[in-house]
N, C-alpha and C. Protein backbone atom coordinates (compact mmCIF):
# COMPACT_ATOMS: atom_id res chain seq x y z
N UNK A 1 110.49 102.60 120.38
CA UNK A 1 110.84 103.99 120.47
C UNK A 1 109.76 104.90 119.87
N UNK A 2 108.54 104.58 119.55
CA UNK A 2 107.35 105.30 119.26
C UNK A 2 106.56 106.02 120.29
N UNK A 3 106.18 107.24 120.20
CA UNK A 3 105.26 107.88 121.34
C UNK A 3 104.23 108.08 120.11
N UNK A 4 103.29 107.89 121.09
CA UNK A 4 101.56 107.29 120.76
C UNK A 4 101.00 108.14 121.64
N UNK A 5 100.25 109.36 121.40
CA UNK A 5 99.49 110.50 121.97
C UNK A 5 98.04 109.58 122.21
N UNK A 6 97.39 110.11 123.13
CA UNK A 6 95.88 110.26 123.69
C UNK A 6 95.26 109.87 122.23
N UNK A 7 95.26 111.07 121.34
CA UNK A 7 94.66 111.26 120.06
C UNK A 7 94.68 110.16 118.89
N UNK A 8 96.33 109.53 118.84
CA UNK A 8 96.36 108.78 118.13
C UNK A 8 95.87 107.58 118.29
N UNK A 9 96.02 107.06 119.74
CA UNK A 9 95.27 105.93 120.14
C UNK A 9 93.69 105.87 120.10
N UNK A 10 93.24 107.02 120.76
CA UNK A 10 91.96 106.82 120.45
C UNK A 10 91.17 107.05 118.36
N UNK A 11 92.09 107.03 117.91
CA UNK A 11 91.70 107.65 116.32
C UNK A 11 92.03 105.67 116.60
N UNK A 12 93.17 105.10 116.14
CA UNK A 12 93.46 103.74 115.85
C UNK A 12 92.58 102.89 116.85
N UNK A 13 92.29 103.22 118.12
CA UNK A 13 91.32 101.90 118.67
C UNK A 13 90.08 102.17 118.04
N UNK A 14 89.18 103.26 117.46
CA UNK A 14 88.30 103.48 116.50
C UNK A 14 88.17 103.20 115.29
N UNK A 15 89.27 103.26 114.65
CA UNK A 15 89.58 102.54 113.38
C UNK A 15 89.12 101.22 113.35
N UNK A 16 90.13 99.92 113.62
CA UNK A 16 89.78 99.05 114.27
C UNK A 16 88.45 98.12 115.06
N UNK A 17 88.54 99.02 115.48
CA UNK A 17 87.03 98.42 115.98
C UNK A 17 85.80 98.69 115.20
N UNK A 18 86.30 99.75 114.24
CA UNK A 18 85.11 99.67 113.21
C UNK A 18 85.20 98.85 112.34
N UNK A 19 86.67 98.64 111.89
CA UNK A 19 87.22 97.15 111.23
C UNK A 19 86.43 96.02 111.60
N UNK A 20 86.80 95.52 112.59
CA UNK A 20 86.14 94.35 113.41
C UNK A 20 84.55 94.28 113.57
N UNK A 21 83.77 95.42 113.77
CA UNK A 21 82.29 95.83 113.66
C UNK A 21 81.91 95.49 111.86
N UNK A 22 83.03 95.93 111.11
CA UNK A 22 82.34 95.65 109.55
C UNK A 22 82.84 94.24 109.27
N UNK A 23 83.83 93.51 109.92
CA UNK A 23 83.77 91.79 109.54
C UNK A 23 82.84 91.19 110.57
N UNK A 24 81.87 92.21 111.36
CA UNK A 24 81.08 90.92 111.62
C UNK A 24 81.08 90.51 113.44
N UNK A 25 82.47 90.97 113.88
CA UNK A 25 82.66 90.53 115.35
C UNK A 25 81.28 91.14 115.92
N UNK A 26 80.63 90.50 116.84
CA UNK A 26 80.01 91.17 117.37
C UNK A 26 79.88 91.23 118.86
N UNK A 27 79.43 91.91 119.59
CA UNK A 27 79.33 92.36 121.56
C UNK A 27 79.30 90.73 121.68
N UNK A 28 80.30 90.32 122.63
CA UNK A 28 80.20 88.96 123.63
C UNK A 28 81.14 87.59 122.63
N UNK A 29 81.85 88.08 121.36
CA UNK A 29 82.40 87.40 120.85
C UNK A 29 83.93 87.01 121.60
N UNK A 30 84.02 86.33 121.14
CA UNK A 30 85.94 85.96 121.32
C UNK A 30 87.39 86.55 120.38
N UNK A 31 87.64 87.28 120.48
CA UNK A 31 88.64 87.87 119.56
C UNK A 31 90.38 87.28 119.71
N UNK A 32 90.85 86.28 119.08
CA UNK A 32 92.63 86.22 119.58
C UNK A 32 93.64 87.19 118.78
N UNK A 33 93.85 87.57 120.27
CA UNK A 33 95.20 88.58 119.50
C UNK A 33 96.53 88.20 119.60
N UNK A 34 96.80 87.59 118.52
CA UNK A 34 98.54 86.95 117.80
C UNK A 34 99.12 87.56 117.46
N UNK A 35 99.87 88.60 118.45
CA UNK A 35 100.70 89.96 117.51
C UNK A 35 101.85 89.99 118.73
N UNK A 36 103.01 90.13 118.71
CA UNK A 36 104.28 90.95 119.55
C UNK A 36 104.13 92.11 120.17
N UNK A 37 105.01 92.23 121.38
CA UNK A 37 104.71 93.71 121.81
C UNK A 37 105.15 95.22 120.94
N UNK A 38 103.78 95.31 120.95
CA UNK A 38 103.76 96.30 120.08
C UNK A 38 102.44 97.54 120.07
N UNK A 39 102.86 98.73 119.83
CA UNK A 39 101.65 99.86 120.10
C UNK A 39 100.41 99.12 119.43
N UNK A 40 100.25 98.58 117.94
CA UNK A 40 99.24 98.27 117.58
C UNK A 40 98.35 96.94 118.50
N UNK A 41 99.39 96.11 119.03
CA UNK A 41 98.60 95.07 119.96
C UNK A 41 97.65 95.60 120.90
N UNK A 42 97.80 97.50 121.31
CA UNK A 42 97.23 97.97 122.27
C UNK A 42 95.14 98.27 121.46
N UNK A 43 96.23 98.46 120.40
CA UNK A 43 94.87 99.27 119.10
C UNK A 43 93.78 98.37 119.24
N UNK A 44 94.14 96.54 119.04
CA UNK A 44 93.56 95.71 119.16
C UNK A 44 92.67 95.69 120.42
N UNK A 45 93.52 95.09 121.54
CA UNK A 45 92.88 94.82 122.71
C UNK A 45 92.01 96.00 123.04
N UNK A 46 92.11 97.40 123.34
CA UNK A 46 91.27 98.17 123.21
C UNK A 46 89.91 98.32 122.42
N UNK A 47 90.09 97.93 120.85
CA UNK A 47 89.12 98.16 119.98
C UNK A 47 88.06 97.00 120.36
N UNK A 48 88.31 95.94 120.97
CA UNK A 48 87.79 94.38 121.46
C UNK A 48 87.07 94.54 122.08
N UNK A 49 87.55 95.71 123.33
CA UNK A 49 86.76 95.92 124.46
C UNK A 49 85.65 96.93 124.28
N UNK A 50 85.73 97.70 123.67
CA UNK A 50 84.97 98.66 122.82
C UNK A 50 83.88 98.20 122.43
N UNK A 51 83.69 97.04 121.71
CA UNK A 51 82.63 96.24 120.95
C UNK A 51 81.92 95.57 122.06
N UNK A 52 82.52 95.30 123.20
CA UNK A 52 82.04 94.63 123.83
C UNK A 52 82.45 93.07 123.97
N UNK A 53 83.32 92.63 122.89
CA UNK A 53 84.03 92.04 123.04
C UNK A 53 84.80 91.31 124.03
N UNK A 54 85.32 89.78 123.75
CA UNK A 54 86.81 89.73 124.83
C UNK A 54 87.74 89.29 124.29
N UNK A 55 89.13 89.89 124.91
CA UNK A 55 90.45 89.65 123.86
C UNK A 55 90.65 88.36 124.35
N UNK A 56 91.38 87.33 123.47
CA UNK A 56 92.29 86.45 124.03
C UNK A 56 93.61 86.55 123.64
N UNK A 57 94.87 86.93 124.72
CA UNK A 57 95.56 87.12 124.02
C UNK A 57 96.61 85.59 123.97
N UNK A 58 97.30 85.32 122.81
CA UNK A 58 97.82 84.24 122.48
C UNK A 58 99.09 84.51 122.16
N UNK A 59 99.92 83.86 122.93
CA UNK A 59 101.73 83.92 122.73
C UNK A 59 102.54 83.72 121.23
N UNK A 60 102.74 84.58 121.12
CA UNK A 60 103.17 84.79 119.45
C UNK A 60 104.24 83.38 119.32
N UNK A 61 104.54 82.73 120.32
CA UNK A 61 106.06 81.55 120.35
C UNK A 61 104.86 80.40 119.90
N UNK A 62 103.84 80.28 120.13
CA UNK A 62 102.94 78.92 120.22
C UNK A 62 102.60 78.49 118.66
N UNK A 63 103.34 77.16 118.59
CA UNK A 63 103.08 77.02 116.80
C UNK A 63 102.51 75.44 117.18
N UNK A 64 101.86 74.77 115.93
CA UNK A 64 101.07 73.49 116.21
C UNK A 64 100.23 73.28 116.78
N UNK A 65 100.49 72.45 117.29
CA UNK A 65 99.13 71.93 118.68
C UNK A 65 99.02 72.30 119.48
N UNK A 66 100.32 73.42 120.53
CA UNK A 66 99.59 74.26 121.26
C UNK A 66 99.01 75.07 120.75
N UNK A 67 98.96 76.04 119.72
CA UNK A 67 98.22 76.80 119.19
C UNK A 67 96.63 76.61 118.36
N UNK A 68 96.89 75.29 118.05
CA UNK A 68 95.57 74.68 118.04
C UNK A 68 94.63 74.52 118.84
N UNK A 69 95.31 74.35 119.92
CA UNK A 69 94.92 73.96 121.69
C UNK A 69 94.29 75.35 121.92
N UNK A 70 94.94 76.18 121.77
CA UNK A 70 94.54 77.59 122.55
C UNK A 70 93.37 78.36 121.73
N UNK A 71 93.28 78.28 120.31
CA UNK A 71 92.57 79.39 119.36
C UNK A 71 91.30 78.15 119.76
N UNK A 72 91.25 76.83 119.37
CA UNK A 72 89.98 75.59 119.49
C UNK A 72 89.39 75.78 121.18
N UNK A 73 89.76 76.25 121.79
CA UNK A 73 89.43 76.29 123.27
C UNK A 73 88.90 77.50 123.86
N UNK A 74 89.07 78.56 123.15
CA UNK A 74 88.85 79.99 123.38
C UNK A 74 87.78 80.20 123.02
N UNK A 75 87.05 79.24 121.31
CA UNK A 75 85.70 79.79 121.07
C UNK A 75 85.68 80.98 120.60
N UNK A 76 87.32 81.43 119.56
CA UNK A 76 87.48 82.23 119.42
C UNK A 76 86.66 82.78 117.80
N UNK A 77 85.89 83.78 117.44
CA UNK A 77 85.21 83.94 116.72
C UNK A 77 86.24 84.70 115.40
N UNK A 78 87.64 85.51 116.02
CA UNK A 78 88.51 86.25 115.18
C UNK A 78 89.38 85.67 115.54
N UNK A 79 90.63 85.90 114.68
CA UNK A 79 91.73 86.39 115.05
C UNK A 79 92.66 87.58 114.44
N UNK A 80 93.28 88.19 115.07
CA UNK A 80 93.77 89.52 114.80
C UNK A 80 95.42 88.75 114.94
N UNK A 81 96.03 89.29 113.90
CA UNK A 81 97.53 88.25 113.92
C UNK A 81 98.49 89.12 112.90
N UNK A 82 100.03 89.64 113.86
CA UNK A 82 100.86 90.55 112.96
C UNK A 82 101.45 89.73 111.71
């Protein structure tokens, strides 16, 4: 039940991606995003693409070895996780 303006999104996918720019992600990396539907999952995937980045996104239900399976296979350099 949140409304998320033009403004706010673009202020939070900037945030973020400057986040991700100061740990280091850099253009052509792998980023997994482990979060529920949710406005901030948007903040993510956006801020990813921004960098140049690519999201992977990963099913918040996947625990163990599929999730081992998926983050070890992706070549994923982050992960972003609620």
């Amino acid at each position: 039940d949140r409304v998320v303006t033009f403004a706010q999104l673009g202020a939070n996918v900037n945030r973020v991606a400057n986040g991700l720019a100061g740990l280091g992600v850099p253009a052509g990396a792998r980023v997994s995003i482990m979060m529920p539907n949710c406005p901030e999952w948007l903040f993510v995937f956006f801020a990813v693409q921004k960098l140049g980045a690519y999201a992977v996104p990963v099913n918040v239900a996947l625990r163990c070895e599929g999730l081992r399976h998926v983050i070890g296979h992706s070549d994923s350099s982050a992960l972003v996780c609620h």
